[in-house]
Each structure stands twice: as C-alpha cells, then as structure tokens.
C-alpha atoms as a PDB file:
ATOM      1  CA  UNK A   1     -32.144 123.131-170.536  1.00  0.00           C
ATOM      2  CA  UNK A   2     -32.461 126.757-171.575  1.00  0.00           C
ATOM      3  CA  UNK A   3     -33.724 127.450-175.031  1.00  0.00           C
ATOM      4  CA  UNK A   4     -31.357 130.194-176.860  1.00  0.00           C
ATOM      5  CA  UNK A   5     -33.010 133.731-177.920  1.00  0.00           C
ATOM      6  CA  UNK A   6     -34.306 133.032-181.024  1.00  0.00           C
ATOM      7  CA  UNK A   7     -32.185 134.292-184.275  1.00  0.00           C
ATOM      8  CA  UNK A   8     -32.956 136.839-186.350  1.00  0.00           C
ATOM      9  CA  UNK A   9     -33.793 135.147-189.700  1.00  0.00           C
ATOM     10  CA  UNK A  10     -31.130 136.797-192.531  1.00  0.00           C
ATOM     11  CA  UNK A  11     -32.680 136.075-195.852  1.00  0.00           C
ATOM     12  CA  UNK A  12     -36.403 137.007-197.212  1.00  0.00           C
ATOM     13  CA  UNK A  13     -38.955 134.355-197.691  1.00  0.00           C
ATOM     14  CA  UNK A  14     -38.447 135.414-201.102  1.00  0.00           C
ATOM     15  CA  UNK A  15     -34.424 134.771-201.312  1.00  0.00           C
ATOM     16  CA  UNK A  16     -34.984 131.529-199.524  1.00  0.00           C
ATOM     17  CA  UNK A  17     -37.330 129.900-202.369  1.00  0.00           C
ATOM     18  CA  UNK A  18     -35.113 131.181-205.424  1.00  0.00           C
ATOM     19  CA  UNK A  19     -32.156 129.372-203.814  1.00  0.00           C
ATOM     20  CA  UNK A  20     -34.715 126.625-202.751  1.00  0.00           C
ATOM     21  CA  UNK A  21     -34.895 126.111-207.019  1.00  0.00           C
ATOM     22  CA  UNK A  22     -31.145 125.512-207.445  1.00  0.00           C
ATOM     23  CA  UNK A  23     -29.430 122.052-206.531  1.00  0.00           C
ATOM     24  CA  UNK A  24     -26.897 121.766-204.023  1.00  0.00           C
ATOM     25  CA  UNK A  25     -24.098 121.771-206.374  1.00  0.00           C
ATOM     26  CA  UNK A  26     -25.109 124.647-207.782  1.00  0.00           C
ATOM     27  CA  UNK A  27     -25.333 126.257-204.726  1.00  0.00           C
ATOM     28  CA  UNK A  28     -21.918 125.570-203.559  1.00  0.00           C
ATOM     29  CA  UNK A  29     -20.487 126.681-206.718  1.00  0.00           C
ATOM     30  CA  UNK A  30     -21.608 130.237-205.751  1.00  0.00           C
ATOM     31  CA  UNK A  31     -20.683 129.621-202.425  1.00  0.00           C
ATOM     32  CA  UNK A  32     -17.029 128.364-203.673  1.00  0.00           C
ATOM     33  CA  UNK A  33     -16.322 131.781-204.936  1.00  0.00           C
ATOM     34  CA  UNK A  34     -17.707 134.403-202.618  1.00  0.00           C
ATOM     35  CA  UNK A  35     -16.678 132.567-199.576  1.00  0.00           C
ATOM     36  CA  UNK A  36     -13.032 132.776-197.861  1.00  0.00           C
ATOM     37  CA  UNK A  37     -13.650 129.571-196.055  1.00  0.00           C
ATOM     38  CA  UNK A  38     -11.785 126.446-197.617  1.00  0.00           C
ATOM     39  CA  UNK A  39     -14.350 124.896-199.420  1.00  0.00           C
ATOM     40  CA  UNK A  40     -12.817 121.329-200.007  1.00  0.00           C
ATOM     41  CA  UNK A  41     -12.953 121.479-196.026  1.00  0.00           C
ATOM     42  CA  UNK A  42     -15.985 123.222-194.624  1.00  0.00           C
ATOM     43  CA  UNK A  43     -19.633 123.364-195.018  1.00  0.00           C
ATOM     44  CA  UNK A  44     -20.085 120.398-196.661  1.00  0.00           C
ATOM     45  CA  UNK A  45     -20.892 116.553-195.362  1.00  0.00           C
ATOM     46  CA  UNK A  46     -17.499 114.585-195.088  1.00  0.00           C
ATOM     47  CA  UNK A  47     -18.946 111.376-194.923  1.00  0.00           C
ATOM     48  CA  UNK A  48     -21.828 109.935-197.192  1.00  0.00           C
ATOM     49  CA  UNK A  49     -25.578 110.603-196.548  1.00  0.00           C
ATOM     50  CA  UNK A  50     -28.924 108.809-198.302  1.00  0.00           C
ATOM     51  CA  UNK A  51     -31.245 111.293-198.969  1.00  0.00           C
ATOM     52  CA  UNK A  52     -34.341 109.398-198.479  1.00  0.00           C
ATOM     53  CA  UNK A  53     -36.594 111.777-200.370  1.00  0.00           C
ATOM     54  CA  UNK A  54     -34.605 112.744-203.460  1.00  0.00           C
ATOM     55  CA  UNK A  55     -38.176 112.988-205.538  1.00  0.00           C
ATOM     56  CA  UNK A  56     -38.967 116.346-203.121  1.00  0.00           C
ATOM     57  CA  UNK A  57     -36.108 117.868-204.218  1.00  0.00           C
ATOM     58  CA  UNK A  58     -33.968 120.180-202.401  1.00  0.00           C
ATOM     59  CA  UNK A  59     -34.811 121.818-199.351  1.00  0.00           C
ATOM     60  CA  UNK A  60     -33.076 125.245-197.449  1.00  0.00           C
ATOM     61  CA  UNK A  61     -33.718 126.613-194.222  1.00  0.00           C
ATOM     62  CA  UNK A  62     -32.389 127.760-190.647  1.00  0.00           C
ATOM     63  CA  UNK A  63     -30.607 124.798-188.492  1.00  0.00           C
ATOM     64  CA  UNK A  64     -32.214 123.819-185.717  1.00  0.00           C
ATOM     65  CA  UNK A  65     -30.065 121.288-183.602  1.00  0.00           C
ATOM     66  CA  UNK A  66     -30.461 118.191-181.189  1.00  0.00           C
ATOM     67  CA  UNK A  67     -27.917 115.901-179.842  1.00  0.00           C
ATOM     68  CA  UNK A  68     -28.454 112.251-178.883  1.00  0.00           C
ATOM     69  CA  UNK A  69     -27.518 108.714-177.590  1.00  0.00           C
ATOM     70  CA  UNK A  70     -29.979 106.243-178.588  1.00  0.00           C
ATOM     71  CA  UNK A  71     -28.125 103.773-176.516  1.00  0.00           C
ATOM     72  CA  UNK A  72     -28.006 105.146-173.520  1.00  0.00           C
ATOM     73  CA  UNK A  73     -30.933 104.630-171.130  1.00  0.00           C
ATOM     74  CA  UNK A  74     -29.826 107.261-168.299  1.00  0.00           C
ATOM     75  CA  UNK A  75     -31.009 110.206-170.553  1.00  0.00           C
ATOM     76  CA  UNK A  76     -35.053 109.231-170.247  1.00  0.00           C
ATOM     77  CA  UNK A  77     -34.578 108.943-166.649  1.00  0.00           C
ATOM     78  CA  UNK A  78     -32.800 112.148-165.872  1.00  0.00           C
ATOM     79  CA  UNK A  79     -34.885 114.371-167.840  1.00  0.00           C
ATOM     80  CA  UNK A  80     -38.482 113.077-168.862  1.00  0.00           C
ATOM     81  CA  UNK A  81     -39.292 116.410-169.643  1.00  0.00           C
ATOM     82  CA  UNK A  82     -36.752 116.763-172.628  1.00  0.00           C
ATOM     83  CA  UNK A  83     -39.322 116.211-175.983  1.00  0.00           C
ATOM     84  CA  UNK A  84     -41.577 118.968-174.947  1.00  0.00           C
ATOM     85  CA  UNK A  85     -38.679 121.405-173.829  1.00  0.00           C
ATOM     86  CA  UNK A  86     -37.140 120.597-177.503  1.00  0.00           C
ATOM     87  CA  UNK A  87     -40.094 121.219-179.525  1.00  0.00           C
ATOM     88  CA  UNK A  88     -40.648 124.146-177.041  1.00  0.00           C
ATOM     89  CA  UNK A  89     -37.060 125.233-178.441  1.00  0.00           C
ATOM     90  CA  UNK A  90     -38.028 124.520-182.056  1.00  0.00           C
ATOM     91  CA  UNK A  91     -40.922 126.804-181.715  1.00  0.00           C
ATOM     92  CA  UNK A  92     -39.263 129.927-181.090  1.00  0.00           C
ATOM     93  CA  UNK A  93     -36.780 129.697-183.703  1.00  0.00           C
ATOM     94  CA  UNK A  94     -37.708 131.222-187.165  1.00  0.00           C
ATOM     95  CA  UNK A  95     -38.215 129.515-189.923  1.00  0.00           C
ATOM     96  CA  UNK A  96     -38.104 128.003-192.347  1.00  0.00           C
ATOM     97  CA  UNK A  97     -36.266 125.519-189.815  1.00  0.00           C
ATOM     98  CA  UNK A  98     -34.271 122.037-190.954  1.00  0.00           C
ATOM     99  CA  UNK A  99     -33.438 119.298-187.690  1.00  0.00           C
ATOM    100  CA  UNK A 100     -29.970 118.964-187.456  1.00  0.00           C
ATOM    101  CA  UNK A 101     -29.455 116.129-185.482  1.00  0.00           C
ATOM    102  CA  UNK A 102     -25.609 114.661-184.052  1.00  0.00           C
ATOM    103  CA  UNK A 103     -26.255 110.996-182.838  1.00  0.00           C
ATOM    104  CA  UNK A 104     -23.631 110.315-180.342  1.00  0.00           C
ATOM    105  CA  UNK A 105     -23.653 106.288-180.925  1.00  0.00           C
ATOM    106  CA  UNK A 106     -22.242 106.756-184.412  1.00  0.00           C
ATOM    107  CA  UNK A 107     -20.563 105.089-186.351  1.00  0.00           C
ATOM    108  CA  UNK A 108     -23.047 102.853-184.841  1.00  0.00           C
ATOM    109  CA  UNK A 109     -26.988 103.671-185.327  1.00  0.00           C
ATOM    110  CA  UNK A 110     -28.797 101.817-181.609  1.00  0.00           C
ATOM    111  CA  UNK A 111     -32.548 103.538-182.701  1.00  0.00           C
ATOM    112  CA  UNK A 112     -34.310 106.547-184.684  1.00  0.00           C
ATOM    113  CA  UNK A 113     -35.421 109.610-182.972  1.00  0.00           C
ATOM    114  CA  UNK A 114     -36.747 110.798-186.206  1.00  0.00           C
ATOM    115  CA  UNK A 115     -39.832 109.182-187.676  1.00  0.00           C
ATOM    116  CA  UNK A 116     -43.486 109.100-188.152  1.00  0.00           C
ATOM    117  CA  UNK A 117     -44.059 110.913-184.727  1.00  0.00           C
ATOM    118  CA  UNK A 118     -41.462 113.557-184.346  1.00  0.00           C
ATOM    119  CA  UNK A 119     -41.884 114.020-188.082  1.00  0.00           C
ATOM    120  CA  UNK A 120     -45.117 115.187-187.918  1.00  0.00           C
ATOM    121  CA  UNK A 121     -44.496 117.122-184.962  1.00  0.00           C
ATOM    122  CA  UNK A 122     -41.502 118.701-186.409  1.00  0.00           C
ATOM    123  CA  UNK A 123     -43.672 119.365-189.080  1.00  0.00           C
ATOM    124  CA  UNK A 124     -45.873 120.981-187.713  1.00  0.00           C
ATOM    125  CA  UNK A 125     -43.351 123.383-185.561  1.00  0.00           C
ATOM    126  CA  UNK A 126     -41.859 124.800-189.165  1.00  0.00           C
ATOM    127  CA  UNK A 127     -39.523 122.445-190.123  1.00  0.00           C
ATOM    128  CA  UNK A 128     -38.978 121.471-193.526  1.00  0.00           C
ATOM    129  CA  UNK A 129     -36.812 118.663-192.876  1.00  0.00           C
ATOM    130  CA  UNK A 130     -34.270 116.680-191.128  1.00  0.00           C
ATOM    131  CA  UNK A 131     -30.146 116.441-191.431  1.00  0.00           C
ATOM    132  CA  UNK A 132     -29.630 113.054-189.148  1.00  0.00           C
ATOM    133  CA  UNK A 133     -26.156 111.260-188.433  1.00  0.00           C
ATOM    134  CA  UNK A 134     -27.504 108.146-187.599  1.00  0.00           C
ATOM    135  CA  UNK A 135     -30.563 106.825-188.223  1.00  0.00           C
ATOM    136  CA  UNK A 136     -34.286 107.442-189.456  1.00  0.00           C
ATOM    137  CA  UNK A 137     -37.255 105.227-190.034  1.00  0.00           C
ATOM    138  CA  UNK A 138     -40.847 105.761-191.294  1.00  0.00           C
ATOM    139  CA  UNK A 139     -39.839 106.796-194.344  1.00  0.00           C
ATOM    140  CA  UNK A 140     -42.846 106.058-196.206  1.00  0.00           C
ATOM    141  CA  UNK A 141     -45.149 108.192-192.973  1.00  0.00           C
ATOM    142  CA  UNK A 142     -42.666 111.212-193.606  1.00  0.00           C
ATOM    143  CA  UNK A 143     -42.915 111.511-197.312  1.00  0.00           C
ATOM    144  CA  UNK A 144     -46.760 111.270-196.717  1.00  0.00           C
ATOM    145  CA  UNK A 145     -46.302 114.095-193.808  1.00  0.00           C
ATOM    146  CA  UNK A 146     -44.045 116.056-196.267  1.00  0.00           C
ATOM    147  CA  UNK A 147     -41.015 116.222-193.908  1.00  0.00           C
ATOM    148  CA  UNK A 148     -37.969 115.765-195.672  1.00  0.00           C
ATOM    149  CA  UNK A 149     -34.879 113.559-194.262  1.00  0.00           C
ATOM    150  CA  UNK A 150     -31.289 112.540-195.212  1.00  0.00           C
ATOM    151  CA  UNK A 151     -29.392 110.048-192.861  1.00  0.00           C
ATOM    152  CA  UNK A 152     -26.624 107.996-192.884  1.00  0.00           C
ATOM    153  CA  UNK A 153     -28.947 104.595-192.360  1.00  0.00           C
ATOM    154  CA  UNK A 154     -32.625 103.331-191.478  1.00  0.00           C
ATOM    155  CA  UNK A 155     -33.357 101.749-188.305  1.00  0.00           C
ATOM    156  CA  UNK A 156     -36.364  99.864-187.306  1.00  0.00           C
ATOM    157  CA  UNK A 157     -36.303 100.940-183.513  1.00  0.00           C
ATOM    158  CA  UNK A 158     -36.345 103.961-181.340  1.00  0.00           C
ATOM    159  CA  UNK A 159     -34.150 102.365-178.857  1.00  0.00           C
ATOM    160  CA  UNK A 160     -33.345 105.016-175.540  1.00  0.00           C
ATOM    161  CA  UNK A 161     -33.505 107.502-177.956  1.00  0.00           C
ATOM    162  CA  UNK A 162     -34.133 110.810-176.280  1.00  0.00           C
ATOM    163  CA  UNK A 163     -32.876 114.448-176.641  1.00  0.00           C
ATOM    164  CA  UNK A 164     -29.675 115.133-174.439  1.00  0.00           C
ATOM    165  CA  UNK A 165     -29.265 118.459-175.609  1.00  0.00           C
ATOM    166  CA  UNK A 166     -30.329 121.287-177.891  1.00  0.00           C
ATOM    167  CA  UNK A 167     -29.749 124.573-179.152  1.00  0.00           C
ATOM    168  CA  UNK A 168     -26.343 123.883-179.645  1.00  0.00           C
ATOM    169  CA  UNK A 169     -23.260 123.904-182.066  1.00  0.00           C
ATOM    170  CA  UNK A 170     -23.730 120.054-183.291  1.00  0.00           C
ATOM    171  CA  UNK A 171     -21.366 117.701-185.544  1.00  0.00           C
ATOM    172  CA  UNK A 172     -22.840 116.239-188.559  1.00  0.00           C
ATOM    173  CA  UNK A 173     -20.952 114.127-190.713  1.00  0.00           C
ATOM    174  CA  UNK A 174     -17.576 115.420-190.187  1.00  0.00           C
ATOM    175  CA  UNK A 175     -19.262 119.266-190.163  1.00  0.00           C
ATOM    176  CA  UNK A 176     -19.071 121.694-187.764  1.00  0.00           C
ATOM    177  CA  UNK A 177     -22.711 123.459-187.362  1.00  0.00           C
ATOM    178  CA  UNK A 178     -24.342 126.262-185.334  1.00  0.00           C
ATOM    179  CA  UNK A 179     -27.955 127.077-184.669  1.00  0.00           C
ATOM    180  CA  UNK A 180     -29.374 129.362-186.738  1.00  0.00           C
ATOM    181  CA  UNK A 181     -26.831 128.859-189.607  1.00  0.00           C
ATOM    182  CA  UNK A 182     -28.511 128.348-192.886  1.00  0.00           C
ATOM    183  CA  UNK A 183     -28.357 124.850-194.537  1.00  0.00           C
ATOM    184  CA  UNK A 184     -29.385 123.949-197.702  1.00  0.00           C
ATOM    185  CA  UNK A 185     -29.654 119.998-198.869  1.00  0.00           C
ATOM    186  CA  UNK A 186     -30.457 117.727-201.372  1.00  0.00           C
ATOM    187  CA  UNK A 187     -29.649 113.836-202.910  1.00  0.00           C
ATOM    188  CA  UNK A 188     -26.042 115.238-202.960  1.00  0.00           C
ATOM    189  CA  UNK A 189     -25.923 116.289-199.419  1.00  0.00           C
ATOM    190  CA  UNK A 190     -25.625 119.218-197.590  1.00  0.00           C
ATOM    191  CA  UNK A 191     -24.385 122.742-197.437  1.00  0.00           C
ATOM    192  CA  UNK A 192     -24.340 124.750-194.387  1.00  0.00           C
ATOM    193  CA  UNK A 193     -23.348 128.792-194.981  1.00  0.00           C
ATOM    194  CA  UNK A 194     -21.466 130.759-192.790  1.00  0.00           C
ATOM    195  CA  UNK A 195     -23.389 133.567-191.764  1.00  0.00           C
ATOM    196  CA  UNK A 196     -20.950 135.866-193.827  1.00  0.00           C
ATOM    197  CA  UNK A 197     -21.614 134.553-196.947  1.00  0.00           C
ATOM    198  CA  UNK A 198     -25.097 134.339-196.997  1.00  0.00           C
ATOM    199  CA  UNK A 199     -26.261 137.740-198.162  1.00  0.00           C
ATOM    200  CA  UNK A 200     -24.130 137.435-201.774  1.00  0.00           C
ATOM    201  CA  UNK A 201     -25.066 133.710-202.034  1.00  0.00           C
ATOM    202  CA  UNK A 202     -27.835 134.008-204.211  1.00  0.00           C
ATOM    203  CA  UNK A 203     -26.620 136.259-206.729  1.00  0.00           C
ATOM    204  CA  UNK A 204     -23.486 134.289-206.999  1.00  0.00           C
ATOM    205  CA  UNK A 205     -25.425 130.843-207.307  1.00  0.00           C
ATOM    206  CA  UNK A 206     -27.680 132.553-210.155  1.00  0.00           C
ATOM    207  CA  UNK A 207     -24.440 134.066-211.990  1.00  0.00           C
ATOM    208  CA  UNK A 208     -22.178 130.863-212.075  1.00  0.00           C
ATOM    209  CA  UNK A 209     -25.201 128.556-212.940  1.00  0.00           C
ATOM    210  CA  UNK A 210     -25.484 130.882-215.762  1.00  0.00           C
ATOM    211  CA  UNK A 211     -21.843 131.021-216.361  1.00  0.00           C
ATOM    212  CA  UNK A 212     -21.995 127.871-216.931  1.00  0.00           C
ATOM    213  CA  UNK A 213     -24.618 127.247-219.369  1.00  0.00           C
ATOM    214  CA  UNK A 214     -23.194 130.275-221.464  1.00  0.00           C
ATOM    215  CA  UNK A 215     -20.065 128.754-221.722  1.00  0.00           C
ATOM    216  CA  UNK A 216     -19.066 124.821-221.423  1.00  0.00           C
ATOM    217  CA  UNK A 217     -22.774 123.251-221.435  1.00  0.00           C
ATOM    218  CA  UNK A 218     -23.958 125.318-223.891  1.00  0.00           C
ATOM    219  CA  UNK A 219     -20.701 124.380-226.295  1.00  0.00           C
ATOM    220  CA  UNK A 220     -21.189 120.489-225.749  1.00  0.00           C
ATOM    221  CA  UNK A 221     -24.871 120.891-226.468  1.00  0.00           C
ATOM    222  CA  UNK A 222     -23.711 122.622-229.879  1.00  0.00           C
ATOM    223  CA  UNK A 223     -21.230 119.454-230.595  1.00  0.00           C
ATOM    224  CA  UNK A 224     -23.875 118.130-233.302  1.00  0.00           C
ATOM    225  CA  UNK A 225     -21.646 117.303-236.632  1.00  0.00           C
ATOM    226  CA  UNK A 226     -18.173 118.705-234.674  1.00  0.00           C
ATOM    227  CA  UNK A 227     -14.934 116.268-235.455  1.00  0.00           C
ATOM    228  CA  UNK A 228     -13.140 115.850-232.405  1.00  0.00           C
ATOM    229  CA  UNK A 229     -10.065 118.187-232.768  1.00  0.00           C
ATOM    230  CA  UNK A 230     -13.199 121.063-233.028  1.00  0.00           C
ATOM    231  CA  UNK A 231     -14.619 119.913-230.394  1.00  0.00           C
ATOM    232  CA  UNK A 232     -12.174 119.819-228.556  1.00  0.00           C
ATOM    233  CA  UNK A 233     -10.592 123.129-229.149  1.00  0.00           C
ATOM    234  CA  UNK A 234     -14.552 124.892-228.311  1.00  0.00           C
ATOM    235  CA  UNK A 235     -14.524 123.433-225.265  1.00  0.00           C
ATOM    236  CA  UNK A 236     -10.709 125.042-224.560  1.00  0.00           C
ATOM    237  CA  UNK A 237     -12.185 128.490-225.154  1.00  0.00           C
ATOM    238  CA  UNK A 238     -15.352 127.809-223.645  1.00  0.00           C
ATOM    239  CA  UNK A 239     -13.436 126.826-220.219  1.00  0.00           C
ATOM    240  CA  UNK A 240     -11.194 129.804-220.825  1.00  0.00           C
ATOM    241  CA  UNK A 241     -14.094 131.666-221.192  1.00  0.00           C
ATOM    242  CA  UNK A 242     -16.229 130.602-217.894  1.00  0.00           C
ATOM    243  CA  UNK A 243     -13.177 131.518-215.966  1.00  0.00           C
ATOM    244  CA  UNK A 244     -12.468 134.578-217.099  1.00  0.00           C
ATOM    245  CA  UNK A 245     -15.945 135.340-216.542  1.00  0.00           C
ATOM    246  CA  UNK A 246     -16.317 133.963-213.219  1.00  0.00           C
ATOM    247  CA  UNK A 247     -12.773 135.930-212.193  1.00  0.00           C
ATOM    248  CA  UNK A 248     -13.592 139.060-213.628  1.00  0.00           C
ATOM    249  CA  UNK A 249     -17.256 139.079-211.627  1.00  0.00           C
ATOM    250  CA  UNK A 250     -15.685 138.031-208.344  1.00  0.00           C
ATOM    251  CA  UNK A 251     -12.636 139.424-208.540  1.00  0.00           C
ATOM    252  CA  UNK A 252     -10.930 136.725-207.052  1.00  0.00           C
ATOM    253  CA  UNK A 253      -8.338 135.912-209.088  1.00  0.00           C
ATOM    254  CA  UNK A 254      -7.152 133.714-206.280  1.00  0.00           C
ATOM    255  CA  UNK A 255      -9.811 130.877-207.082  1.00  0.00           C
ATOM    256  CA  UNK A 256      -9.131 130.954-210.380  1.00  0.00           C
ATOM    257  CA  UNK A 257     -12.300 131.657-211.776  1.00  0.00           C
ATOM    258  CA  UNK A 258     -13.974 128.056-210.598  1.00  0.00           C
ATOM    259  CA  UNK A 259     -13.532 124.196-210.854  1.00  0.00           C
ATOM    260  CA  UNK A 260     -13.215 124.162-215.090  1.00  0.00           C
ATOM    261  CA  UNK A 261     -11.107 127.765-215.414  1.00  0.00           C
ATOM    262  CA  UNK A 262      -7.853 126.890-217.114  1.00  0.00           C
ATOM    263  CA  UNK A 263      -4.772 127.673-214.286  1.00  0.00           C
END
C-alpha cells in the first residue's frame, strides 16, 4: 500500500500543549460553539470506551489510522510486509501523532494489535497514544513505555492480527475519522476536530472554561450560609449570565449561548 503525502501539521507545538491542559469536556464545549457541525452527532465516540490510562491525563494530537481483522488469517499471508510499510507510514506523518485504529471483528474483539510491542514502536515513531475499537493488552508495559490507550476491551491474544490497511478515513466507535484530523482524548473519550474548526478552538475552549467559572461554578462555590430560594435565584442569573456571555462572544445566537443558557 501507498503511504499518503504527509499533512501539513495546523496548530503550533505551543497551541497543541495549552489545549493538551484542558479535559475533553472542556474542549468540546469550545468546540460546541464555534463549530457548525451537529455536535450531539459528530466528533465524538458513540459507543463507550475505557481509557486505560486515565492517571496520564489527556492527550491531543494528529490521527494516524490502521484498519484490521484480527480474525482473519488471509491478511499475514497476502502481505507479510504490512508492519514495516505501516510504521513506514507513521513516520512521515507529523506529529504529535495518536493510532486510530478500526477493528473490523467488532462488536467482537478475536486479538490486540496494540500492546507492549507496537506500543513501544509506536512510541518511538511520535505517537502519543492509541484510539482502538477493539481490543488492547499490556497495559501495565504501555503505561511503563508512556504510550497512552483507550479501547473498548482487553484481550490476552494477538490472534491474526495484522494491518489490512492504512492511511485511510477509519470508523471508530460510531465516528467518522480522517488522517491527519486532530483528536484530542481523555477518561471521557474522544474528540476529533474538523479541520475548520481547529484554528478558533483554543481560544474558544479557554473563554467558555472561563465562562464558566465566572458564572455558575463560581456562584455554587459562594453558596456558604445561602437559604435555598437565594440560592436558587443566583444560580438563575448566573445561568442567564454564562449565556449571554457565551452568545454575545460567539455571536451565535443560534446555540443559545451553551448547554446551561436559559432558552
């Protein structure tokens, strides 16, 4: 298989680290409001994933993809070539790089492609971490190699697992995802940005994470000594508040100034 041309990367190292220090819910609540994608659709994982790492934090970096079939034994045989022309792939691509990888036995999970071994490889090839519908094992090797993984299970076995293809628009957990598009993860799951919204992502992460605390976490923090009906009627102005704010800086009076903005 052909590796792609390698992507230009979009963001600064610098860019990449600040949104690196927000969750993923954070993330996507900046996302939610500069984006015109549906966001109770797109970009995030529509099925569960275990983040088996959650004590590294979040990670954020440039998709690299894989597809494969742990149960099928034809793929060894046809190529036996394909590990070193994927990590060849993974090499050009800038980072910082995240694994994306579509297992085409799921909702069944036959063997892990990613553990120990390809860890450290992928490690060592610029990848942060991995994004894996199916399985992983070697948990306890990865955290030691400092490669990063959510999956949908564990697995104790490799099984036929082998790459069938790569550099390539994958599906992970109900997502559509490109190469090159720019993930970012955590215990909560992942976020994948269209390349669109990625230069205002940042700013509008920092703004409605500070929206917030201005407004409705500040006010419950404050609650000390408050009867109820007080309480209650802060937190009314405080939501009116964080909308208005969040409408006014976005102009998008169409959202509704974000998920506690009175309608």
């Amino acid at each position: 298989m052909t590796s792609p041309s390698p992507p230009i990367p979009r963001l600064d190292p610098g860019t990449l680290l600040k949104l690196q220090r927000f969750n993923t819910p954070a993330v996507y609540n900046g996302w939610e409001q500069i984006t015109s994608r549906d966001a109770s659709r797109e970009g995030v994982n529509l099925v569960p994933l275990t983040d088996q790492m959650p004590e590294k934090g979040p990670m954020v970096g440039y998709a690299v993809t894989l597809v494969v079939e742990p149960s099928n034994p034809d793929h060894p045989r046809q190529n036996p070539q394909a590990w070193p022309q994927f990590w060849r792939y993974v090499s050009e691509q800038p980072g910082p790089k995240i694994l994306l990888l579509q297992d085409l036995d799921r909702p069944h999970a036959h063997g892990a492609c990613v553990g120990e071994v390809n860890g450290t490889i992928l490690r060592a090839l610029g990848c942060v971490g991995a994004i894996v519908d199916g399985a992983v094992r070697d948990v306890a090797e990865m955290r030691a190699a400092g490669f990063k993984t959510l999956s949908r299970q564990l697995a104790p076995g490799h099984a036929h697992g082998h790459p069938v293809r790569w550099g390539c628009p994958v599906e992970i957990c109900g997502q559509a995802i490109a190469p090159g598009q720019l993930v970012h993860a955590d215990q909560h799951g992942f976020l994948a940005i269209p390349p669109e919204d990625e230069a205002g992502l940042l700013e509008a992460t920092a703004f409605m994470d500070a929206n917030e605390c201005d407004t409705l976490i500040g006010t419950a923090r404050a609650a000390t000594g408050l009867d109820m009906p007080e309480l209650i009627a802060r937190l009314e102005q405080a939501a009116a508040s964080f909308g208005a704010k969040a409408a006014d800086h976005f102009a998008r009076g169409d959202r509704g100034g974000g998920e506690w903005a009175s309608s």
